[in-house]
Structure formats: structure tokens, C-alpha cells
N, C-alpha and C. Protein backbone atom coordinates (compact mmCIF):
# COMPACT_ATOMS: atom_id res chain seq x y z
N UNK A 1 -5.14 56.64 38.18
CA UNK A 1 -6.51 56.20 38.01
C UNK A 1 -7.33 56.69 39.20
N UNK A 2 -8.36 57.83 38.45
CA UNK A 2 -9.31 57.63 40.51
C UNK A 2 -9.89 56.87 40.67
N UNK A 3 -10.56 56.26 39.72
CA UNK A 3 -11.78 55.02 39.89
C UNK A 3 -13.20 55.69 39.63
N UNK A 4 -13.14 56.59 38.71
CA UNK A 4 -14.47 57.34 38.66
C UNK A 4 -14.78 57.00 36.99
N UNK A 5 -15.63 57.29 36.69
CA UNK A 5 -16.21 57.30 35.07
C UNK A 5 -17.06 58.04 34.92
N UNK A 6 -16.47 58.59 34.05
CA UNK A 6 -17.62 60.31 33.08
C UNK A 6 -18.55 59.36 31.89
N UNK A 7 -19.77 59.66 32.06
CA UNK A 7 -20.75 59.54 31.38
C UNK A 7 -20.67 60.22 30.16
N UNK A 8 -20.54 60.26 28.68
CA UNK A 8 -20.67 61.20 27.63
C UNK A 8 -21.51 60.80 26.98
N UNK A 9 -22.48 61.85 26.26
CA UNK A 9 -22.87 61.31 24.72
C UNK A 9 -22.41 61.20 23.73
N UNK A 10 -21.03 62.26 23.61
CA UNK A 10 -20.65 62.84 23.09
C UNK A 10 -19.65 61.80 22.57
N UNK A 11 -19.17 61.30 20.57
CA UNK A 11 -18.26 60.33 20.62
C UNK A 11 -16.36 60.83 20.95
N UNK A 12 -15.80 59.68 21.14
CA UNK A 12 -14.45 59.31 21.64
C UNK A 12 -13.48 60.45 21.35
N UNK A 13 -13.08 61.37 21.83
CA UNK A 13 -12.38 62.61 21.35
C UNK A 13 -10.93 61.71 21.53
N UNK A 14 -9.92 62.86 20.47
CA UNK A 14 -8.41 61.98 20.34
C UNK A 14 -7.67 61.99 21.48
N UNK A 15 -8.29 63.09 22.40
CA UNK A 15 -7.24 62.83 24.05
C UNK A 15 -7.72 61.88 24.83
N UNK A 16 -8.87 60.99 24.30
CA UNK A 16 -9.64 60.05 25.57
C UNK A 16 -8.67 59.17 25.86
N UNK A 17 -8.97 58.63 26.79
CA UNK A 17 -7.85 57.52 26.97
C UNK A 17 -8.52 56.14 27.50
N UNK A 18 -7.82 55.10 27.08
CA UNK A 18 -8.77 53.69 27.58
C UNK A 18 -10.07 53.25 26.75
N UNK A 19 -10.78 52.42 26.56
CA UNK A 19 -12.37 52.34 26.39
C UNK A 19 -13.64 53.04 26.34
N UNK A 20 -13.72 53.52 25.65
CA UNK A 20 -14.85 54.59 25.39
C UNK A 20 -15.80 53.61 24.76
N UNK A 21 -17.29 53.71 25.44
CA UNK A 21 -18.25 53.21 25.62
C UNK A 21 -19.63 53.83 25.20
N UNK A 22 -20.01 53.88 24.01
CA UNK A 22 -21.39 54.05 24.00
C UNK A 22 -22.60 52.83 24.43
N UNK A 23 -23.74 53.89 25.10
CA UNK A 23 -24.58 53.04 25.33
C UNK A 23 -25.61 53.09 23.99
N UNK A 24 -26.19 51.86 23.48
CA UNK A 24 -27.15 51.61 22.04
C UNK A 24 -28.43 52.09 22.55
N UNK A 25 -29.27 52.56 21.50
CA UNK A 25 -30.38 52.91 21.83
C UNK A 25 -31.20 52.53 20.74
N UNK A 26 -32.30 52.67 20.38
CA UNK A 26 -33.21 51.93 19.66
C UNK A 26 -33.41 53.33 18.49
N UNK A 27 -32.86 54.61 19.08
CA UNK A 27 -33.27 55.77 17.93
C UNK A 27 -32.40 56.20 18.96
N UNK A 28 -31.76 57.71 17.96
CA UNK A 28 -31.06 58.74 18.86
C UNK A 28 -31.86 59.56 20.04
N UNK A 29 -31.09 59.25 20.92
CA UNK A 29 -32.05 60.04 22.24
C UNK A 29 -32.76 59.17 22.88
N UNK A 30 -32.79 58.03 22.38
CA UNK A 30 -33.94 57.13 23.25
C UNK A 30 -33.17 56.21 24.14
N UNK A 31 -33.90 55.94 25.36
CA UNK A 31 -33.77 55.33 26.63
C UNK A 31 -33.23 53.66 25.77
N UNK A 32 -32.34 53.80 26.31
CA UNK A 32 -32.22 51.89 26.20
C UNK A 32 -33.26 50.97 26.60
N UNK A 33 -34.05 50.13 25.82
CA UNK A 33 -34.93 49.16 26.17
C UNK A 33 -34.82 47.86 27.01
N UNK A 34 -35.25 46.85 27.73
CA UNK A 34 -34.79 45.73 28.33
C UNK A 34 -35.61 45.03 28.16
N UNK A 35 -35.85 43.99 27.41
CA UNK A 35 -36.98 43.12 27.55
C UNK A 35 -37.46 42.31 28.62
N UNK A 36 -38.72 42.49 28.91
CA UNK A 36 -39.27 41.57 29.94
C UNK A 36 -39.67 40.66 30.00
N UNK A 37 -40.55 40.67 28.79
CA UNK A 37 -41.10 39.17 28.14
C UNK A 37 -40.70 38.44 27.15
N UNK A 38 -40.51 37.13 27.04
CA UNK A 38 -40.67 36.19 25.90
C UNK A 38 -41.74 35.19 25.67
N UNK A 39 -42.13 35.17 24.51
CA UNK A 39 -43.15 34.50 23.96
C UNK A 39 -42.89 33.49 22.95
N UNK A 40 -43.19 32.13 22.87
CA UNK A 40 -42.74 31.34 22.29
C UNK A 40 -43.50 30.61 21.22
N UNK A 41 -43.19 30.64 19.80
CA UNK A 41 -44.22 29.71 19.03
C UNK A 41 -44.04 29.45 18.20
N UNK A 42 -44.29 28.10 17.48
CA UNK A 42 -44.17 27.78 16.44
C UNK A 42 -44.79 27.13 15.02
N UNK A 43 -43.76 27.57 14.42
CA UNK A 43 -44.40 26.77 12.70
C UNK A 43 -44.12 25.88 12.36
N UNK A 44 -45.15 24.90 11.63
CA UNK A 44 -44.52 23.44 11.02
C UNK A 44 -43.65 23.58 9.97
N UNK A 45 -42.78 23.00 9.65
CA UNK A 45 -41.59 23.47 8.22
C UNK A 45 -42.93 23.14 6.66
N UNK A 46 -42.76 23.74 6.14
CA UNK A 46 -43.54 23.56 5.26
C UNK A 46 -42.42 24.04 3.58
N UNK A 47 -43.80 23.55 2.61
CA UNK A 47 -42.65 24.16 1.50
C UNK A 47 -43.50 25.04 0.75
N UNK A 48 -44.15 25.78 1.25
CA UNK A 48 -44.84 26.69 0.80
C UNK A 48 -44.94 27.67 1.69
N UNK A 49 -45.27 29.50 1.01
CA UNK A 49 -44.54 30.44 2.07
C UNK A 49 -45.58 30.59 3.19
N UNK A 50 -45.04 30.66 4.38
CA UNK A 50 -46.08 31.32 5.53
C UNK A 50 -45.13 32.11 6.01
N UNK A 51 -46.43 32.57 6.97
CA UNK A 51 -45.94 33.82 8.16
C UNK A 51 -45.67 32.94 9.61
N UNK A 52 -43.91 33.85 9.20
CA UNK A 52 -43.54 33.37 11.03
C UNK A 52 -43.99 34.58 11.97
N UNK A 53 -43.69 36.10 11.49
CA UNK A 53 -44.22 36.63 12.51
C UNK A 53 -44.84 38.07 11.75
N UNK A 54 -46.12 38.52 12.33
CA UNK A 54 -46.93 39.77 11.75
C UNK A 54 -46.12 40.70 12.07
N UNK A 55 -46.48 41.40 10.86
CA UNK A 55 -45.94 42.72 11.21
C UNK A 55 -46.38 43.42 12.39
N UNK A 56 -45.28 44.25 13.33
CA UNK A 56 -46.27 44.89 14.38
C UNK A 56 -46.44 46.36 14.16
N UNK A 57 -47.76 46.94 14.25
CA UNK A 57 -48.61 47.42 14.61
C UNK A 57 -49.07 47.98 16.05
N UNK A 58 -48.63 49.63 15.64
CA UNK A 58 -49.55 50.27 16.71
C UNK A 58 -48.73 49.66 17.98
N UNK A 59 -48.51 49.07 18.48
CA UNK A 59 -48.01 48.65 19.72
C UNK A 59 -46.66 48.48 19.77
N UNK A 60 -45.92 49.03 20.03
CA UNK A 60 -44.48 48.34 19.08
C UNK A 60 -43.84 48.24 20.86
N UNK A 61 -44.20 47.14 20.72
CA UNK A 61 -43.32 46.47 22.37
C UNK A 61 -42.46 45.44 21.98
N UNK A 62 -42.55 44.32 20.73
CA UNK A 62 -41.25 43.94 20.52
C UNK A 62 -39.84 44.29 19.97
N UNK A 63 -39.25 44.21 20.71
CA UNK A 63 -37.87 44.27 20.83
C UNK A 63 -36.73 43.92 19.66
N UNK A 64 -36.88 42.49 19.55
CA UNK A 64 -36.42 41.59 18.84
C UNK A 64 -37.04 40.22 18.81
N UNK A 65 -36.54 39.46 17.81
CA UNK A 65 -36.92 37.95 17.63
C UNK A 65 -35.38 37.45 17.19
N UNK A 66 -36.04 35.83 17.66
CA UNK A 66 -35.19 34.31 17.25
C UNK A 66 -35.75 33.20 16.82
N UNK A 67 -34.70 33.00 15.66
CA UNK A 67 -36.27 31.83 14.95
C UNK A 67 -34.69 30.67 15.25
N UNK A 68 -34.87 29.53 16.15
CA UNK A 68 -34.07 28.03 16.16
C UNK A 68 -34.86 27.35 14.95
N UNK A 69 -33.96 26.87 13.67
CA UNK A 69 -34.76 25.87 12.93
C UNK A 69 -34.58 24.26 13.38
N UNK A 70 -35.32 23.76 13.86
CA UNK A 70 -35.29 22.38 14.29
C UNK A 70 -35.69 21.32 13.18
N UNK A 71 -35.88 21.74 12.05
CA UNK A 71 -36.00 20.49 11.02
C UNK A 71 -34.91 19.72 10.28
N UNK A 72 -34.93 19.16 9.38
CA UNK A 72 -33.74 18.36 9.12
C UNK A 72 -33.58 19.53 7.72
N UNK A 73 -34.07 20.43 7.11
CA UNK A 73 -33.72 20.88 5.59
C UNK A 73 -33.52 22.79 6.20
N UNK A 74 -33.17 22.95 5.14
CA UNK A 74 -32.52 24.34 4.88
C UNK A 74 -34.63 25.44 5.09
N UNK A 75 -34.22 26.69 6.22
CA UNK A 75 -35.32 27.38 5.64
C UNK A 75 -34.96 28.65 5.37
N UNK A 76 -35.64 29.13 4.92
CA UNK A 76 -35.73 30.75 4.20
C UNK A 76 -36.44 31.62 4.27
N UNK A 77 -35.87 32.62 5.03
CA UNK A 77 -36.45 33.83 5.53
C UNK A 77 -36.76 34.94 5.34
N UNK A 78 -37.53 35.30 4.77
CA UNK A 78 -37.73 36.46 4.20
C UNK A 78 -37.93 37.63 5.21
N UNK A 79 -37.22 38.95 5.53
CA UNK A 79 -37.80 39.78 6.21
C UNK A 79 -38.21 41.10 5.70
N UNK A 80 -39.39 41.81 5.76
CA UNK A 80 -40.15 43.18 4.92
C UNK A 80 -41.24 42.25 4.56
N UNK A 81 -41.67 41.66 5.03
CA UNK A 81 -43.30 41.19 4.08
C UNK A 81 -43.37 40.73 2.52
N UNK A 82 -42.09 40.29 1.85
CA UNK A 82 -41.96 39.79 0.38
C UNK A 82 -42.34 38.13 0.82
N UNK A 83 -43.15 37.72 -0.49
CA UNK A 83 -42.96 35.96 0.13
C UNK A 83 -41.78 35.74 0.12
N UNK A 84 -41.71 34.92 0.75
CA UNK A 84 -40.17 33.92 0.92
C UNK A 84 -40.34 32.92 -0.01
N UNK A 85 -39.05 32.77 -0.66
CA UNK A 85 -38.98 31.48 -1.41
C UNK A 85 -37.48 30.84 -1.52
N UNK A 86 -36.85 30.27 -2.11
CA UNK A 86 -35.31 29.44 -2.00
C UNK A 86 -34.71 30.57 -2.94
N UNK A 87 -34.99 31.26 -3.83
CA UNK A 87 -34.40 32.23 -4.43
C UNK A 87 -34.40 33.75 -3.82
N UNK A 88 -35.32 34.01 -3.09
CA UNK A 88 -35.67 35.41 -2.61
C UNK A 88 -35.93 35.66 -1.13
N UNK A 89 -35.07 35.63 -0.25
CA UNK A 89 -35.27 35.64 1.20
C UNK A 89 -33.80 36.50 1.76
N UNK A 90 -34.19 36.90 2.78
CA UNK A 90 -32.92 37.52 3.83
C UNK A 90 -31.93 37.10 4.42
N UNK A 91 -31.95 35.40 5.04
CA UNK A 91 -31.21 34.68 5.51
C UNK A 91 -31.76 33.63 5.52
N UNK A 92 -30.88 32.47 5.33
CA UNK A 92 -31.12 31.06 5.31
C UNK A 92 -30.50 30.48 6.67
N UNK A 93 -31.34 29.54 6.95
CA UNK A 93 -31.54 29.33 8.60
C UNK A 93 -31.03 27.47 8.05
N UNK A 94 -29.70 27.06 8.64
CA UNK A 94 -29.22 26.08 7.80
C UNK A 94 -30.27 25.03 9.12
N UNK A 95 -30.66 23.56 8.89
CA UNK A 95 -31.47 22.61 9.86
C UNK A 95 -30.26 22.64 11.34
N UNK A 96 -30.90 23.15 12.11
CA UNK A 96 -30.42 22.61 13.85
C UNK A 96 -29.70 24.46 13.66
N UNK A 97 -29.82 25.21 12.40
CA UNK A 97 -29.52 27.25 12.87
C UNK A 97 -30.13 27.64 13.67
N UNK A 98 -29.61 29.10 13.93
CA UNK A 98 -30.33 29.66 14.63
C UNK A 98 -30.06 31.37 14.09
N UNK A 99 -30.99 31.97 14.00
CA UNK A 99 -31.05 33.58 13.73
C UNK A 99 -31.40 34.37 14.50
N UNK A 100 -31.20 35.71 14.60
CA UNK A 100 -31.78 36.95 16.09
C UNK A 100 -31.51 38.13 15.18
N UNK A 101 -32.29 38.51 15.56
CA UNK A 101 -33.02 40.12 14.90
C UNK A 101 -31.99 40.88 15.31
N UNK A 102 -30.98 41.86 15.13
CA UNK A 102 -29.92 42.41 14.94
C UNK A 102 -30.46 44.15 15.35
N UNK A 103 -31.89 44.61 14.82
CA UNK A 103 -32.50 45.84 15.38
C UNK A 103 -34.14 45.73 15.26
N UNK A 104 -34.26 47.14 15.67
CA UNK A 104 -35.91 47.13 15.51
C UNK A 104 -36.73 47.50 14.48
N UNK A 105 -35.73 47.75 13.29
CA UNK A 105 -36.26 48.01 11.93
C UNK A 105 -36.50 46.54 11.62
N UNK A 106 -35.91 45.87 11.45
CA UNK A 106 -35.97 44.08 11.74
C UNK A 106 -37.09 43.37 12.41
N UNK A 107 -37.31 43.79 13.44
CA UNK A 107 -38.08 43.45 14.25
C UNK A 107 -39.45 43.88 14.13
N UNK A 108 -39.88 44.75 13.65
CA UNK A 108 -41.28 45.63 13.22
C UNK A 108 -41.62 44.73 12.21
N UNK A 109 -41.03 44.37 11.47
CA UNK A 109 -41.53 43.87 10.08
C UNK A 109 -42.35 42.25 9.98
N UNK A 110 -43.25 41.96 9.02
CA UNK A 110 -43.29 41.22 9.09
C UNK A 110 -42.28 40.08 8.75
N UNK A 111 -42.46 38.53 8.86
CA UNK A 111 -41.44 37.81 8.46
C UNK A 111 -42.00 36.64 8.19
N UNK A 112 -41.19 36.29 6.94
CA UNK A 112 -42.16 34.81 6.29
C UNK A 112 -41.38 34.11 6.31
N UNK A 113 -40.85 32.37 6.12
CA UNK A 113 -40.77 31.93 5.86
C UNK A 113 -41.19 30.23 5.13
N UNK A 114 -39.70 29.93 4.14
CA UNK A 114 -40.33 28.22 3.53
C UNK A 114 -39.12 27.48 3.71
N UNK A 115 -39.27 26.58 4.03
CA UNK A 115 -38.33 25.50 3.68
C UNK A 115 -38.12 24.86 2.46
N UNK A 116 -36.65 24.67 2.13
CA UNK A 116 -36.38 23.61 0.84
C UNK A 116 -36.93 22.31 0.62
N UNK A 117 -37.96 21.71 1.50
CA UNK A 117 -38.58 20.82 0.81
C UNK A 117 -39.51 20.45 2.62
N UNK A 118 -40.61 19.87 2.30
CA UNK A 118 -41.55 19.65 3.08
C UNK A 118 -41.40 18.64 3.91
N UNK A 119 -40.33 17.80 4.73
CA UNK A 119 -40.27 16.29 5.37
C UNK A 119 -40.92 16.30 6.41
N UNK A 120 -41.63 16.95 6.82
CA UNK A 120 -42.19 17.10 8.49
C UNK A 120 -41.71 16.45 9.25
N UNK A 121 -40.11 17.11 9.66
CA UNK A 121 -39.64 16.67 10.68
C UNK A 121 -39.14 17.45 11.80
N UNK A 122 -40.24 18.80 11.81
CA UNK A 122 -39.50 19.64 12.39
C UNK A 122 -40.25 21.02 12.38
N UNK A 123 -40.03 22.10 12.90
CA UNK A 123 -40.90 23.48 12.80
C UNK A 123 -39.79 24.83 13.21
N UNK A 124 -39.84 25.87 13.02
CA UNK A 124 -39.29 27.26 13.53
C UNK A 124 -39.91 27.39 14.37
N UNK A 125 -38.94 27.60 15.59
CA UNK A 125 -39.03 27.78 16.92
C UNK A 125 -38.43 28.95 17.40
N UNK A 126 -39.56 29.96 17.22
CA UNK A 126 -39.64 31.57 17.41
C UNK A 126 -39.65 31.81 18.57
N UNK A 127 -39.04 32.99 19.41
CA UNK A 127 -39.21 33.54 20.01
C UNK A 127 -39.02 34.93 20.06
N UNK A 128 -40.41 35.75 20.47
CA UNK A 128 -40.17 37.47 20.78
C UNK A 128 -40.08 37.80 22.15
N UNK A 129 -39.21 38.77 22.11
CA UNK A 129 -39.13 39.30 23.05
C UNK A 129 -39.46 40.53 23.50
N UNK A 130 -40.24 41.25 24.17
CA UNK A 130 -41.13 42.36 24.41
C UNK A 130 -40.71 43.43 25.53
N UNK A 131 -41.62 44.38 25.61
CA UNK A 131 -41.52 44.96 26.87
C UNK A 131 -42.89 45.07 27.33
């Protein structure tokens, strides 16, 4: 072992040996991102569809998002800008879940959600994260 490490772009050839490591990037060729900021806000649970977060536009500094559901009922998330409803959504966010944006195709989009029934006991507790 010398204790050194080769940088590649290039993937895991069959003589490598040990852990081969790519670094993620947001597109091929692009600089790895780090977020600096988080921004925090929220929606009342409702049972009718709203917007948790706009689509972004022109500025594309967020990163990713996390929606914590803090109500007592099931909500539903729609992500691409379709309403959300209990039959037609992306992921269901079970009461006291939690979800995170996985990339930035994800993250660009808008995102709606509704809850399975209206008790107001509770709201989606979003957060983005930016650069």
C-alpha cells in the first residue's frame, strides 16, 4: 500500500483493486454542488390539492427538498405539476414520514400535495436547500 489515491473519471477497470469511488454530479461533467442554504416552510394539511413547492425557474439554485409530515393522516405527493390526489401522486408521506428529493430532475419540478382527510392537526414541513 503507498497511501496515495488516483483520481479517475474513468469507471472501475477489472485490474482495480479495493473501492472504486465515483464522485456524483448533478449532469455529466459538472462540478459537485454543496448546499449552503436552507429555507423552511410550511403548509396546513388540507384535503384539497395545493402547492408545496413552485416549480423553479430561471434560477435553478435548489438543490433538493424535504417535506417531514407532522399531521396525524396519510399525505400525497405529487411530483411534475399533476394535481395530487389519494389515487394519483408520487409518494405517500405516511403522518410523523419523512421524504428527500433523491435528484435535481425532482427538485426543479413543481410539487403538490393533499392529505387523506382534513383534521387540522398538523402541516408539511418543507425544507429547500440551495446554493
Amino acid at each position: 500500500m503507498t497511501g496515495k489515491c488516483d483520481v479517475r473519471t474513468a469507471p472501475p477497470g477489472t485490474n482495480d483493486r479495493g473501492l472504486v469511488v465515483r464522485l456524483a454530479a448533478s449532469a455529466p461533467g459538472a462540478a459537485l454542488s454543496i448546499a449552503t442554504q436552507a429555507t423552511i416552510t410550511t403548509v396546513a394539511d388540507s384535503a384539497v390539492d395545493v402547492q408545496l413547492l413552485a416549480p423553479v425557474t430561471g434560477n435553478l439554485s435548489r438543490l433538493k427538498f424535504s417535506i417531514f409530515n407532522d399531521s396525524t393522516v396519510t399525505l400525497y405527493v405529487a411530483i411534475g405539476g399533476q394535481t395530487a390526489s389519494t389515487t394519483l401522486y408520487t409518494v405517500q408521506i405516511l403522518a410523523g414520514g419523512y421524504f428527500e428529493s433523491v435528484n435535481d430532475i425532482q427538485c426543479f419540478m413543481e410539487v403538490r400535495g393533499i392529505w387523506a382527510s382534513d383534521p387540522n392537526t398538523g402541516a408539511a414541513r418543507i425544507t429547500t436547500y440551495s446554493i
